[in-house]
PDB file of N, CA and C in Angstrom:
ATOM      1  N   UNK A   1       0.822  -1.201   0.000  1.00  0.00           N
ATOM      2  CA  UNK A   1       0.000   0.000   0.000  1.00  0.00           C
ATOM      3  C   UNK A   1       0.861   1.258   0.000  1.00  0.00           C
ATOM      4  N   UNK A   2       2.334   0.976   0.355  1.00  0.00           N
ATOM      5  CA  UNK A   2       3.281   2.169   0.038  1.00  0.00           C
ATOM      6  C   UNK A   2       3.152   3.167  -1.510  1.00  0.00           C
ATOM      7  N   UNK A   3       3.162   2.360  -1.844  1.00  0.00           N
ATOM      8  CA  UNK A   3       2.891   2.975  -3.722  1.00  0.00           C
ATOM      9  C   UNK A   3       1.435   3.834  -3.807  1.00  0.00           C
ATOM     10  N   UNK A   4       0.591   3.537  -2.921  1.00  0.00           N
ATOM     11  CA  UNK A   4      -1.228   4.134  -3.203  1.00  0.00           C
ATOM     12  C   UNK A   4      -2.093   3.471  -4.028  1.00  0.00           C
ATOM     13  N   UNK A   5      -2.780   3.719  -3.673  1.00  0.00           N
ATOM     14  CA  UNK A   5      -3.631   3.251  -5.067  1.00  0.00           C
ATOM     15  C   UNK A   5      -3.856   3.542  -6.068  1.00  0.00           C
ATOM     16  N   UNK A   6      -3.386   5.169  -6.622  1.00  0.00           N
ATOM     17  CA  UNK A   6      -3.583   5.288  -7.939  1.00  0.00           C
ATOM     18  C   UNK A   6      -2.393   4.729  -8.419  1.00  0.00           C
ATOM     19  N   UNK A   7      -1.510   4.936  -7.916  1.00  0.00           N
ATOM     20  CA  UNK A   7      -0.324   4.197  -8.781  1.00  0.00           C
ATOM     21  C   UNK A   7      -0.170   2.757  -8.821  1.00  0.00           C
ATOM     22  N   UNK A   8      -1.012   2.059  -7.982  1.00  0.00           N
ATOM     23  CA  UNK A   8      -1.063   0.713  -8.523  1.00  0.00           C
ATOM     24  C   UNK A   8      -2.248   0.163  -9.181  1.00  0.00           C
ATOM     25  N   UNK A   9      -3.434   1.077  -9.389  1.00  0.00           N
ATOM     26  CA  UNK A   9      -4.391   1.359 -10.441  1.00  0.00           C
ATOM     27  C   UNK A   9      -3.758   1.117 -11.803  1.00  0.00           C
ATOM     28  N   UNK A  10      -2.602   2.182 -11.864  1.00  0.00           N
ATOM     29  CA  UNK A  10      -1.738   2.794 -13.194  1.00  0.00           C
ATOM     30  C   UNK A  10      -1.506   1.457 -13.938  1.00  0.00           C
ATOM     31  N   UNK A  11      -0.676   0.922 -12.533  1.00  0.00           N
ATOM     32  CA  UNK A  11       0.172  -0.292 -13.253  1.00  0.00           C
ATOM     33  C   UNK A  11      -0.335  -1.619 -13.842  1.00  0.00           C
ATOM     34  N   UNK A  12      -1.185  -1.640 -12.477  1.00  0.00           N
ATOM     35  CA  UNK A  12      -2.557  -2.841 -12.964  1.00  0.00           C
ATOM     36  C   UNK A  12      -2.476  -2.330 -14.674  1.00  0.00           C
ATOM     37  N   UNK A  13      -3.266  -1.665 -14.717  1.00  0.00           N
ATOM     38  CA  UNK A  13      -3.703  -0.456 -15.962  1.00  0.00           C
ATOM     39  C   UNK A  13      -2.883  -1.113 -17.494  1.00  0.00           C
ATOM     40  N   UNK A  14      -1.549  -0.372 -16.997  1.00  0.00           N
ATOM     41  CA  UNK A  14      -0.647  -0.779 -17.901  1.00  0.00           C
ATOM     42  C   UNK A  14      -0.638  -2.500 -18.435  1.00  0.00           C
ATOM     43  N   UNK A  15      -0.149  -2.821 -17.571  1.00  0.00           N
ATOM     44  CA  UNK A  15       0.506  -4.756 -17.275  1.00  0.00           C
ATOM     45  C   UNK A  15      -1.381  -5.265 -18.372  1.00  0.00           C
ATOM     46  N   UNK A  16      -2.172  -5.141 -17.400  1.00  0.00           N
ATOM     47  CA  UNK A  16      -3.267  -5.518 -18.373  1.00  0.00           C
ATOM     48  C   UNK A  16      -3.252  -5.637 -19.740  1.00  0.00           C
ATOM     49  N   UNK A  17      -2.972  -3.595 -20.506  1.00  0.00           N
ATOM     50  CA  UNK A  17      -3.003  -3.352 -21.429  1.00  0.00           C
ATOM     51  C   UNK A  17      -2.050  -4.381 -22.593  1.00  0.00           C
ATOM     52  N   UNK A  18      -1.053  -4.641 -21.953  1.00  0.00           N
ATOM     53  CA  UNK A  18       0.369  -4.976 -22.173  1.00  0.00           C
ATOM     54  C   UNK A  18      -0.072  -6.508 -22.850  1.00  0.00           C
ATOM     55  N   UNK A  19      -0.482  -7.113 -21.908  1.00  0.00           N
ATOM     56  CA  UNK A  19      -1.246  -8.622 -22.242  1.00  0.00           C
ATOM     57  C   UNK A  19      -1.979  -8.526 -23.486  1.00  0.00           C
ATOM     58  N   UNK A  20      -3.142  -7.671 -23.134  1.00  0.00           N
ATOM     59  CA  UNK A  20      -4.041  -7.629 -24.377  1.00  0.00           C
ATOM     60  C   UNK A  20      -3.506  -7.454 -25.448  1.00  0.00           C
ATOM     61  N   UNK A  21      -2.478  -6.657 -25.677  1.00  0.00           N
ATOM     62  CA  UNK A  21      -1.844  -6.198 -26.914  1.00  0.00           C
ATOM     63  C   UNK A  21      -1.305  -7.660 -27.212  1.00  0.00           C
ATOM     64  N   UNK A  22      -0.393  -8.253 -26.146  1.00  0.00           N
ATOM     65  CA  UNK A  22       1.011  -9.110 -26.787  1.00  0.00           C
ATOM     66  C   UNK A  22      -0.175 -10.147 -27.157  1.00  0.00           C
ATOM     67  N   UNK A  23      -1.709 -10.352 -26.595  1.00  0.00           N
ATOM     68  CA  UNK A  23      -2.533 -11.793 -26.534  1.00  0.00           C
ATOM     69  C   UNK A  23      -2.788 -11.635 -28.202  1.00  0.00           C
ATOM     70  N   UNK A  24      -3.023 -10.084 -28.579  1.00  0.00           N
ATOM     71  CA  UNK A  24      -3.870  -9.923 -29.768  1.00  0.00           C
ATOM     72  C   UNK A  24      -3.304 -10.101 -30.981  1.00  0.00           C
ATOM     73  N   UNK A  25      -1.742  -9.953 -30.918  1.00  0.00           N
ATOM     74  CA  UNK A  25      -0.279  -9.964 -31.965  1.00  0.00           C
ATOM     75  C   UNK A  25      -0.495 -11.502 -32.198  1.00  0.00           C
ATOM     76  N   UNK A  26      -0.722 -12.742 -31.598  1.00  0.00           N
ATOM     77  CA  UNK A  26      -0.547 -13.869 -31.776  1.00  0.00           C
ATOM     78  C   UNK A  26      -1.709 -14.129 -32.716  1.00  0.00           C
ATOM     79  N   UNK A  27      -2.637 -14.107 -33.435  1.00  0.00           N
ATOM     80  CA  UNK A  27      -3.621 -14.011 -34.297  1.00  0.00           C
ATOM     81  C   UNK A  27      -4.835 -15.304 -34.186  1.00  0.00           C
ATOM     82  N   UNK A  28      -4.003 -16.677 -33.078  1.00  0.00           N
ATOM     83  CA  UNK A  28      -4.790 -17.327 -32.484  1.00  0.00           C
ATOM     84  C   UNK A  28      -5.798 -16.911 -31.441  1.00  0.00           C
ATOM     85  N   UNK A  29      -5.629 -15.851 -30.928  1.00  0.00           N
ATOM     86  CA  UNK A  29      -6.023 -15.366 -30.108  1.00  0.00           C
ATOM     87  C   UNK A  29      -7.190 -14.630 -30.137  1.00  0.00           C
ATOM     88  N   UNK A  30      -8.375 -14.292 -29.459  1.00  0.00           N
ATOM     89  CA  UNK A  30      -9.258 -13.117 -29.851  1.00  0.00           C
ATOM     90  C   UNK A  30      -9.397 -12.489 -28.218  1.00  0.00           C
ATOM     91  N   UNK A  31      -9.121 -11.177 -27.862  1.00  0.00           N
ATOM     92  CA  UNK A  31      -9.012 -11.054 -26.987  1.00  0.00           C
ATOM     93  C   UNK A  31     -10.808 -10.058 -26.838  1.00  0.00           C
ATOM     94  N   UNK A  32     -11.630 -10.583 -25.452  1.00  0.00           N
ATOM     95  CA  UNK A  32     -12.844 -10.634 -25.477  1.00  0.00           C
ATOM     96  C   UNK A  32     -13.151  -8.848 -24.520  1.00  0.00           C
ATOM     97  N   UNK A  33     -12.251  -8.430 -24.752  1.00  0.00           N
ATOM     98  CA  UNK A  33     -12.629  -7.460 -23.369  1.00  0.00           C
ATOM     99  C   UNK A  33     -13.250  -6.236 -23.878  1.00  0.00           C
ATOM    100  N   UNK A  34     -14.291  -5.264 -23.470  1.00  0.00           N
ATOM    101  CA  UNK A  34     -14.610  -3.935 -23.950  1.00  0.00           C
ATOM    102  C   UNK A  34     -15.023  -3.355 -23.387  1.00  0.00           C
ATOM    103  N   UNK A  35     -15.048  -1.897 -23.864  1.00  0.00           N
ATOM    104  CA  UNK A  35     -15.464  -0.757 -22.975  1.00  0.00           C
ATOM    105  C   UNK A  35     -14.053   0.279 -22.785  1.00  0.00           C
ATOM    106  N   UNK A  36     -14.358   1.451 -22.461  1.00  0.00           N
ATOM    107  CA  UNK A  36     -13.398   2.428 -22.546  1.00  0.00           C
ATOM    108  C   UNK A  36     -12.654   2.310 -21.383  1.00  0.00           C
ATOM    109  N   UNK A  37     -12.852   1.654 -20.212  1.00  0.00           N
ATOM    110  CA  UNK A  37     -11.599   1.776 -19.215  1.00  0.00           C
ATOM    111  C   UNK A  37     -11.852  -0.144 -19.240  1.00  0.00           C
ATOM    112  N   UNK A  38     -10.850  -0.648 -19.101  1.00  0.00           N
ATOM    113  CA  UNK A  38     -10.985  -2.110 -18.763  1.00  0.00           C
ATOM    114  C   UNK A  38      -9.683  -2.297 -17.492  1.00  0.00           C
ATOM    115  N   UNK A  39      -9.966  -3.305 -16.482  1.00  0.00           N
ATOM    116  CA  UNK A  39      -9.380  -3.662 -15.777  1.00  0.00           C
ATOM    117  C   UNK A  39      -8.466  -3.996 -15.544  1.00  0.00           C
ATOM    118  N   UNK A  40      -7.866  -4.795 -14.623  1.00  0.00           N
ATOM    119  CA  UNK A  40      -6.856  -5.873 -14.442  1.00  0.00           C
ATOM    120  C   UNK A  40      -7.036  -7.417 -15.001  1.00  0.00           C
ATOM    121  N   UNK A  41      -8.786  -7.960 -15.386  1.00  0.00           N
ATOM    122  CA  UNK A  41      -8.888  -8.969 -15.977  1.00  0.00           C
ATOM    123  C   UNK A  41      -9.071  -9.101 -17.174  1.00  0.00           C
ATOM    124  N   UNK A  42      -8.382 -10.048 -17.805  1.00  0.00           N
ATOM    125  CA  UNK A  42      -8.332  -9.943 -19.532  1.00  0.00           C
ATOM    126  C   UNK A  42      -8.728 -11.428 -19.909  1.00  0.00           C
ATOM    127  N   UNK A  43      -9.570 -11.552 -20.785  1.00  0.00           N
ATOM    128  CA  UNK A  43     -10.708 -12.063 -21.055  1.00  0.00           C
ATOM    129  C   UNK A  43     -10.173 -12.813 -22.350  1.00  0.00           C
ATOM    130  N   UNK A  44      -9.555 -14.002 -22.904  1.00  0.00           N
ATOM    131  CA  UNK A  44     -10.034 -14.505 -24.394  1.00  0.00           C
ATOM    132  C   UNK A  44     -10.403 -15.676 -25.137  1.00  0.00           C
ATOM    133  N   UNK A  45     -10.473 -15.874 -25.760  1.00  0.00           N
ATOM    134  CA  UNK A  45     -10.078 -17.393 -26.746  1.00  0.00           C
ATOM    135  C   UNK A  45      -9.527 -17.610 -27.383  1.00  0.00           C
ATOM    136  N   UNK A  46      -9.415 -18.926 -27.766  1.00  0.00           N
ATOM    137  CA  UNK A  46      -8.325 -19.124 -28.802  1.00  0.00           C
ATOM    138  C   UNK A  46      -9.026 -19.892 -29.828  1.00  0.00           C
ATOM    139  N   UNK A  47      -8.793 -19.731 -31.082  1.00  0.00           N
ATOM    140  CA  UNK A  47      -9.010 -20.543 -32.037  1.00  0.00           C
ATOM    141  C   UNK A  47      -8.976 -22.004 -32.009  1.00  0.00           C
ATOM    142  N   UNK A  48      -7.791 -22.529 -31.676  1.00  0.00           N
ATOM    143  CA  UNK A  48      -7.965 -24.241 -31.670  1.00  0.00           C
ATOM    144  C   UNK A  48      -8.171 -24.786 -30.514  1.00  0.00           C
ATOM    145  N   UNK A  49      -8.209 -24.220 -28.858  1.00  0.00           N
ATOM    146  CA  UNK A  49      -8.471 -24.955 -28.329  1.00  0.00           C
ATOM    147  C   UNK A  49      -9.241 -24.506 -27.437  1.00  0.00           C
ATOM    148  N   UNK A  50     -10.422 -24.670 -26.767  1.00  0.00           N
ATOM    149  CA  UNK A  50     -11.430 -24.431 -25.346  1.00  0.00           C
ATOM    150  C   UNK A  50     -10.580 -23.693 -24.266  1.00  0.00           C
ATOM    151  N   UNK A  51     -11.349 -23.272 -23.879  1.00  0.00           N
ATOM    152  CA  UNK A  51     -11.103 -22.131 -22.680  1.00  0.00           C
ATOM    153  C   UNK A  51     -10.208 -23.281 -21.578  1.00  0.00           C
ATOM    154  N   UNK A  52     -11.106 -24.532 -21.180  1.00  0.00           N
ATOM    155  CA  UNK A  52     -10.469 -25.693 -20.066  1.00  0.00           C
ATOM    156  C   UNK A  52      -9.363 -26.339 -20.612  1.00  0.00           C
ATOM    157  N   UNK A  53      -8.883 -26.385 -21.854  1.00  0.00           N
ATOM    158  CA  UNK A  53      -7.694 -26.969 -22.368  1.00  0.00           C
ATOM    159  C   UNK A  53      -6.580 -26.015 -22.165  1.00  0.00           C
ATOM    160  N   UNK A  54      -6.323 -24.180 -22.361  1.00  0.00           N
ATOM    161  CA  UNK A  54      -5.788 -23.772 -22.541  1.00  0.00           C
ATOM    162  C   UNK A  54      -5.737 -23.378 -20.704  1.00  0.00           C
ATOM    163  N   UNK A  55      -6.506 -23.372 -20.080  1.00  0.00           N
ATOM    164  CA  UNK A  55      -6.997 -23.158 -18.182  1.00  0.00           C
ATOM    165  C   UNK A  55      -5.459 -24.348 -17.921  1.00  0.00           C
ATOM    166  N   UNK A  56      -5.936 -25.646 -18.549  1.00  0.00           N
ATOM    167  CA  UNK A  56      -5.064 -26.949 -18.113  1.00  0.00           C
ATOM    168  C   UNK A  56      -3.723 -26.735 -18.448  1.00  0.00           C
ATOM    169  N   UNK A  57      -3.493 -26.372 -19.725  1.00  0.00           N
ATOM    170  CA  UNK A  57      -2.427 -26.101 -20.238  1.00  0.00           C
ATOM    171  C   UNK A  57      -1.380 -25.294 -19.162  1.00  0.00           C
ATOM    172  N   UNK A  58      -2.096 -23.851 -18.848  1.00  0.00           N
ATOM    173  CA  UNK A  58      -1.514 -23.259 -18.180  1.00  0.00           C
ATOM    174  C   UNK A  58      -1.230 -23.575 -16.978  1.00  0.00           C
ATOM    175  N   UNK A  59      -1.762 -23.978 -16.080  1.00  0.00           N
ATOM    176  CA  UNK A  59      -1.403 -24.721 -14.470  1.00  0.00           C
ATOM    177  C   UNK A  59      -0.572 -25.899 -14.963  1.00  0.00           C
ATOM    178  N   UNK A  60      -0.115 -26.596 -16.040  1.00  0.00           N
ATOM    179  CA  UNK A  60       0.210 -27.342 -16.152  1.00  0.00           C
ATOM    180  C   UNK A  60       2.037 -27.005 -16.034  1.00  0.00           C
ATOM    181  N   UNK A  61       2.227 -25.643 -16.363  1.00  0.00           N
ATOM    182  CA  UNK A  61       3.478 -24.609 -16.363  1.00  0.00           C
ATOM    183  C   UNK A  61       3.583 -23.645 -15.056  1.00  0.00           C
ATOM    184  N   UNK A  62       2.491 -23.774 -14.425  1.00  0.00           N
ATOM    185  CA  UNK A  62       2.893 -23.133 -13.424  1.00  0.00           C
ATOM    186  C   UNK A  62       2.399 -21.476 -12.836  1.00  0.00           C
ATOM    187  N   UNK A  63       1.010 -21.491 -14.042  1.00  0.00           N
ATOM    188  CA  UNK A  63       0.457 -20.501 -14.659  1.00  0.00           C
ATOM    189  C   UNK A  63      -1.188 -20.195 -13.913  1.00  0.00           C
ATOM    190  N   UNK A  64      -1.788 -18.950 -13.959  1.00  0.00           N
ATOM    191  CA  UNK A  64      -2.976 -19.392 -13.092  1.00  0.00           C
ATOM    192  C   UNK A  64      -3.820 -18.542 -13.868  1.00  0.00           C
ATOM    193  N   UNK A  65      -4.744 -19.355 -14.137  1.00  0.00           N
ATOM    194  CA  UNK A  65      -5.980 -18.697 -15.122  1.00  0.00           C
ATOM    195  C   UNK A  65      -7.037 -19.476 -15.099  1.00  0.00           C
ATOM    196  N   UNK A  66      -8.283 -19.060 -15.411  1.00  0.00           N
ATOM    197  CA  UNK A  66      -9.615 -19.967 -14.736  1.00  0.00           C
ATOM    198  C   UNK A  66     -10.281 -19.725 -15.816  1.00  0.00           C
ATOM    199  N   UNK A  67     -11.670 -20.587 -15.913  1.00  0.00           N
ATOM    200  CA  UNK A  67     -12.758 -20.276 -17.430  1.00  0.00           C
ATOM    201  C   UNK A  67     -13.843 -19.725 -16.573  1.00  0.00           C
ATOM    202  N   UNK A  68     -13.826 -18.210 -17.622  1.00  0.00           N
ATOM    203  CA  UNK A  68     -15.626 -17.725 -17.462  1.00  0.00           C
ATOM    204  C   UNK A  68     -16.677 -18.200 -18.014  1.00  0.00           C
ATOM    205  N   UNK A  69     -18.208 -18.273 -17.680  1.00  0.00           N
ATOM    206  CA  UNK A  69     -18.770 -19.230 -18.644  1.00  0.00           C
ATOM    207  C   UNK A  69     -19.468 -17.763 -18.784  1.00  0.00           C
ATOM    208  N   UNK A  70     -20.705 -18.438 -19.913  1.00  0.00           N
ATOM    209  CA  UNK A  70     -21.206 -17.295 -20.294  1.00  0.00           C
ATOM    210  C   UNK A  70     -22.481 -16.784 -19.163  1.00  0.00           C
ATOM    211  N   UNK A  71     -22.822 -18.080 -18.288  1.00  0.00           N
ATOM    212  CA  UNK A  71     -23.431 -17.882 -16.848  1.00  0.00           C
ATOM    213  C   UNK A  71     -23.006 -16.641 -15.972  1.00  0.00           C
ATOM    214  N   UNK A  72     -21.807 -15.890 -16.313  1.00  0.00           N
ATOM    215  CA  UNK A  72     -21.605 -14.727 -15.285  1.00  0.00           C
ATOM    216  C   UNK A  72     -21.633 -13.688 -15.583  1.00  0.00           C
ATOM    217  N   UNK A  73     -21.804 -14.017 -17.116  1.00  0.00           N
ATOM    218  CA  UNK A  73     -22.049 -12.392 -17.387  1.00  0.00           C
ATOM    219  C   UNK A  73     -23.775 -12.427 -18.379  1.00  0.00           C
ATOM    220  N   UNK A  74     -24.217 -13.002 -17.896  1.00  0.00           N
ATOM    221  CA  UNK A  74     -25.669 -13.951 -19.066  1.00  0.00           C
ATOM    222  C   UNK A  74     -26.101 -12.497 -19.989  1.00  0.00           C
ATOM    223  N   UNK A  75     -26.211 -11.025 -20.093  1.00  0.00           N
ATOM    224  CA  UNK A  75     -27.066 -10.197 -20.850  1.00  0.00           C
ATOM    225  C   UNK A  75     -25.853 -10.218 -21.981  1.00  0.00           C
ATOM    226  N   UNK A  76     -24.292 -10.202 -21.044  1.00  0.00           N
ATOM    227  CA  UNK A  76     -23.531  -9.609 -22.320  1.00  0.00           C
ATOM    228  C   UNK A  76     -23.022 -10.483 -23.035  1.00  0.00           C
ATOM    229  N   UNK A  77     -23.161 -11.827 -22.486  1.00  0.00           N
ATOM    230  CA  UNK A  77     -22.316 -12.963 -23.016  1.00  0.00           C
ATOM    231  C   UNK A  77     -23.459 -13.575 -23.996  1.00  0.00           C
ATOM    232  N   UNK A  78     -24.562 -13.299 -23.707  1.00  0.00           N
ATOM    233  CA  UNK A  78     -25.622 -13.630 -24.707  1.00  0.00           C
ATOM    234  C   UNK A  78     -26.267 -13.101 -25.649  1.00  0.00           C
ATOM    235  N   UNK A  79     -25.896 -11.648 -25.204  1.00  0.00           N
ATOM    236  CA  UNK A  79     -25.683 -10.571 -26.537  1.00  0.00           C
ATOM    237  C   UNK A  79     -24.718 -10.605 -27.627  1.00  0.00           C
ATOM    238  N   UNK A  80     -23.484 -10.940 -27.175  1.00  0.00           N
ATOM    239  CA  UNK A  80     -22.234 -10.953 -28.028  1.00  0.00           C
ATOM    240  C   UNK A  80     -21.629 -12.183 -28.635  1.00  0.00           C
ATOM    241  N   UNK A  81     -22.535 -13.452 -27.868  1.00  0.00           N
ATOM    242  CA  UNK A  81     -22.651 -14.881 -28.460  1.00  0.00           C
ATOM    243  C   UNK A  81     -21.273 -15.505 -28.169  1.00  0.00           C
ATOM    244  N   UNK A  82     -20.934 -14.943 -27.017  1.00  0.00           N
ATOM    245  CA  UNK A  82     -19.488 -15.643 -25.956  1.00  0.00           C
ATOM    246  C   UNK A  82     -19.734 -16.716 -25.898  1.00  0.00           C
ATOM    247  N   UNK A  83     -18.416 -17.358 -25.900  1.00  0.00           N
ATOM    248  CA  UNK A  83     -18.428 -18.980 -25.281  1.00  0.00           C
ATOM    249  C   UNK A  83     -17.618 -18.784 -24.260  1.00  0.00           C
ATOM    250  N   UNK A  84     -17.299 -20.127 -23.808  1.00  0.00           N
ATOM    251  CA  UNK A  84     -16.089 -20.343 -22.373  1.00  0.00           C
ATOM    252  C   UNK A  84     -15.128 -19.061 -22.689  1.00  0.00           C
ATOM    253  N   UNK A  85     -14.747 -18.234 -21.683  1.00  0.00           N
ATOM    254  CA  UNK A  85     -13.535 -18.258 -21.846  1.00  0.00           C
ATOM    255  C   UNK A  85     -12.505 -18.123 -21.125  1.00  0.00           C
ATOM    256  N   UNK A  86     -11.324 -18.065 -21.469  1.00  0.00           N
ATOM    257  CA  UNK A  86     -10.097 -17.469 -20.279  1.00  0.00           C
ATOM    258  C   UNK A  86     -10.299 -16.603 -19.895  1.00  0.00           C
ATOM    259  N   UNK A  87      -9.957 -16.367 -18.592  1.00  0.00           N
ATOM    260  CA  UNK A  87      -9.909 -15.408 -17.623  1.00  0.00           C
ATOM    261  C   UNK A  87      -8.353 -15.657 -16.974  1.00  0.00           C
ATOM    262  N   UNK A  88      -7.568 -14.135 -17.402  1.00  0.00           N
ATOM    263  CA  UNK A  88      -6.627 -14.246 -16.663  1.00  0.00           C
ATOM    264  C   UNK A  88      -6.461 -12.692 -16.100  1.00  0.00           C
ATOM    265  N   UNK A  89      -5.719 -12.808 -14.658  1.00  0.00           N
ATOM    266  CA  UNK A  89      -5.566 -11.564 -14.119  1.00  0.00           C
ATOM    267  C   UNK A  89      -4.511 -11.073 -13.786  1.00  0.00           C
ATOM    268  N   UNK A  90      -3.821 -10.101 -14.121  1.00  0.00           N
ATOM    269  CA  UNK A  90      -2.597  -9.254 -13.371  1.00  0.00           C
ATOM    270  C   UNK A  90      -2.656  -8.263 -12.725  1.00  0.00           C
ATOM    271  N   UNK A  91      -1.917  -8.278 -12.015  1.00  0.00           N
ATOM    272  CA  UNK A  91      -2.071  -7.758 -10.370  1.00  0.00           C
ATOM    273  C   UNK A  91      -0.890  -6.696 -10.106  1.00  0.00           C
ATOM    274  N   UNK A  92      -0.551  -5.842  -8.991  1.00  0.00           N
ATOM    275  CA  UNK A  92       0.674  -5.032  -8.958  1.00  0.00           C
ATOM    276  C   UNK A  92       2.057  -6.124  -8.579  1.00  0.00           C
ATOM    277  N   UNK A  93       1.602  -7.399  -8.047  1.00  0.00           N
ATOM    278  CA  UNK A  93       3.335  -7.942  -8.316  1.00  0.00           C
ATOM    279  C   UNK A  93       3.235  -8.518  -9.130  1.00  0.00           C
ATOM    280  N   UNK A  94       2.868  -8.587 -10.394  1.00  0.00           N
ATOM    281  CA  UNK A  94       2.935  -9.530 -11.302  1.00  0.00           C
ATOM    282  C   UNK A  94       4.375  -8.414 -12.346  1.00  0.00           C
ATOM    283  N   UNK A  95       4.806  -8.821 -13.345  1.00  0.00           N
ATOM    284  CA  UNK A  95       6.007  -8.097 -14.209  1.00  0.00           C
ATOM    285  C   UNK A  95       5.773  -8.537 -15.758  1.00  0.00           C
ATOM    286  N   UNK A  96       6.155  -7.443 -16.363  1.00  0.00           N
ATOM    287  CA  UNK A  96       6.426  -7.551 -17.612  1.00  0.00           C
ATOM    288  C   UNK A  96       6.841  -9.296 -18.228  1.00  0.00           C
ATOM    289  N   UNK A  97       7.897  -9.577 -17.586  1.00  0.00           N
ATOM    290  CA  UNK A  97       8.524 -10.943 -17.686  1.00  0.00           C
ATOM    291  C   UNK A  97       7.019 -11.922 -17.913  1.00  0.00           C
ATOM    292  N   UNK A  98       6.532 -11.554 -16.524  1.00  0.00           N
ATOM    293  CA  UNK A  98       5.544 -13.043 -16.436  1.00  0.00           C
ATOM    294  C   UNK A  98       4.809 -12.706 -17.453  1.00  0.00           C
ATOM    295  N   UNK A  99       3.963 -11.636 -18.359  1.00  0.00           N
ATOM    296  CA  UNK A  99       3.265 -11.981 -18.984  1.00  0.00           C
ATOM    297  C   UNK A  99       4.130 -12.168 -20.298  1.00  0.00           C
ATOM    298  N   UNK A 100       4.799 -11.999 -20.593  1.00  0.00           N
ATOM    299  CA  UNK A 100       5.774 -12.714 -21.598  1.00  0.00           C
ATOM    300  C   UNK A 100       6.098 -14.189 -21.839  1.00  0.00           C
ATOM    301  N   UNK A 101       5.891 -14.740 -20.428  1.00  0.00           N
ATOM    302  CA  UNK A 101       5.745 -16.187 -20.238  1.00  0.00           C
ATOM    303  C   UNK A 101       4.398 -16.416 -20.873  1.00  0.00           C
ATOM    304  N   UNK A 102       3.821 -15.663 -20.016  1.00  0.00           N
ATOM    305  CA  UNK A 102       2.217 -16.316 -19.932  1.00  0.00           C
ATOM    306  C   UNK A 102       1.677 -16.333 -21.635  1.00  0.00           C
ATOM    307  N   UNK A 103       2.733 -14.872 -22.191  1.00  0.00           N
ATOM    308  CA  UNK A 103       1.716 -15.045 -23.852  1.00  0.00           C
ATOM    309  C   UNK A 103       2.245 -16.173 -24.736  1.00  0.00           C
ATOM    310  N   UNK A 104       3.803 -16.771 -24.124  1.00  0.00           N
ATOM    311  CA  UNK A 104       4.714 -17.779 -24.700  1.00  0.00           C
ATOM    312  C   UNK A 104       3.660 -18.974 -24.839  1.00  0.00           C
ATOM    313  N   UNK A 105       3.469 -19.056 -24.113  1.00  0.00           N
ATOM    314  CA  UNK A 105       2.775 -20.199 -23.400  1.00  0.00           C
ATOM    315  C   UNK A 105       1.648 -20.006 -23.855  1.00  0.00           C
ATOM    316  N   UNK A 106       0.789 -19.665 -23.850  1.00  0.00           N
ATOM    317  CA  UNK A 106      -0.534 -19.223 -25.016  1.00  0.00           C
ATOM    318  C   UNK A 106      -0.340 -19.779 -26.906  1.00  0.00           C
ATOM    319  N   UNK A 107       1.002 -18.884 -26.867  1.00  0.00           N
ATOM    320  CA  UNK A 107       0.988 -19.163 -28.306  1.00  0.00           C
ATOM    321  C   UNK A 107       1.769 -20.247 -28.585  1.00  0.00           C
ATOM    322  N   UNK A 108       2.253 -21.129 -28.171  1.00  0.00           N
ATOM    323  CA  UNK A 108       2.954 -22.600 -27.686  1.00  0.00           C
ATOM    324  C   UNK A 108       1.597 -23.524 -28.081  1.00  0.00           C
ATOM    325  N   UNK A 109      -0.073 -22.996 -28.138  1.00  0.00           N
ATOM    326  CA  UNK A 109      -0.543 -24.043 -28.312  1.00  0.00           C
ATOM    327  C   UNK A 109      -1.452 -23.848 -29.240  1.00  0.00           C
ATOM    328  N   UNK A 110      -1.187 -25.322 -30.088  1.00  0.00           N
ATOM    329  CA  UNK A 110      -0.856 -25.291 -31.540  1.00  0.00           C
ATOM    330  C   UNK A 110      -2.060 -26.294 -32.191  1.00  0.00           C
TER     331      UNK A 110
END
């Protein structure tokens, strides 16, 4: 809490942004998130494999990410015709590095 909260707002902020971008460069990827301010959670799918394959994949490395269904968000996920998807979150100790892993590892599956 030394840092405050806007400045770890910021960073959240950033690190998020950072993901979405590196998730969206991989072209397997569709990254699900919208609206003019978005969070710390970043939202997607992937082309070849289910939200629980790529969930498995990742804990399987050491990685932590969970599936949204379309049950939690039911007006928007049924408006926009969502399926499963990843849910992953970065936080103020998380680093540049890890999501570099984390997008490695994303685009690792083939």
């Amino acid at each position: 809490m030394s840092w405050g909260v806007g400045t770890i707002w910021h960073f959240v902020q950033n690190l998020a942004s950072l993901l979405r971008e590196r998730l969206d460069e991989l072209g397997s990827v569709t990254v699900r998130d919208i609206g003019i301010e978005k969070c710390g959670i970043v939202t997607f799918t992937h082309e070849r494999r289910e939200a629980d394959e790529v969930v498995a994949a990742l804990r399987d490395q050491a990685m932590n990410a969970s599936v949204t269904t379309p049950a939690s968000t039911l007006l928007d996920a049924t408006s926009r015709g969502l399926p499963n998807m990843v849910r992953a979150s970065v936080h103020y100790y998380n680093t540049e590095k890890e999501v570099d892993r984390f997008v490695a590892a994303v685009a690792a599956m083939r």
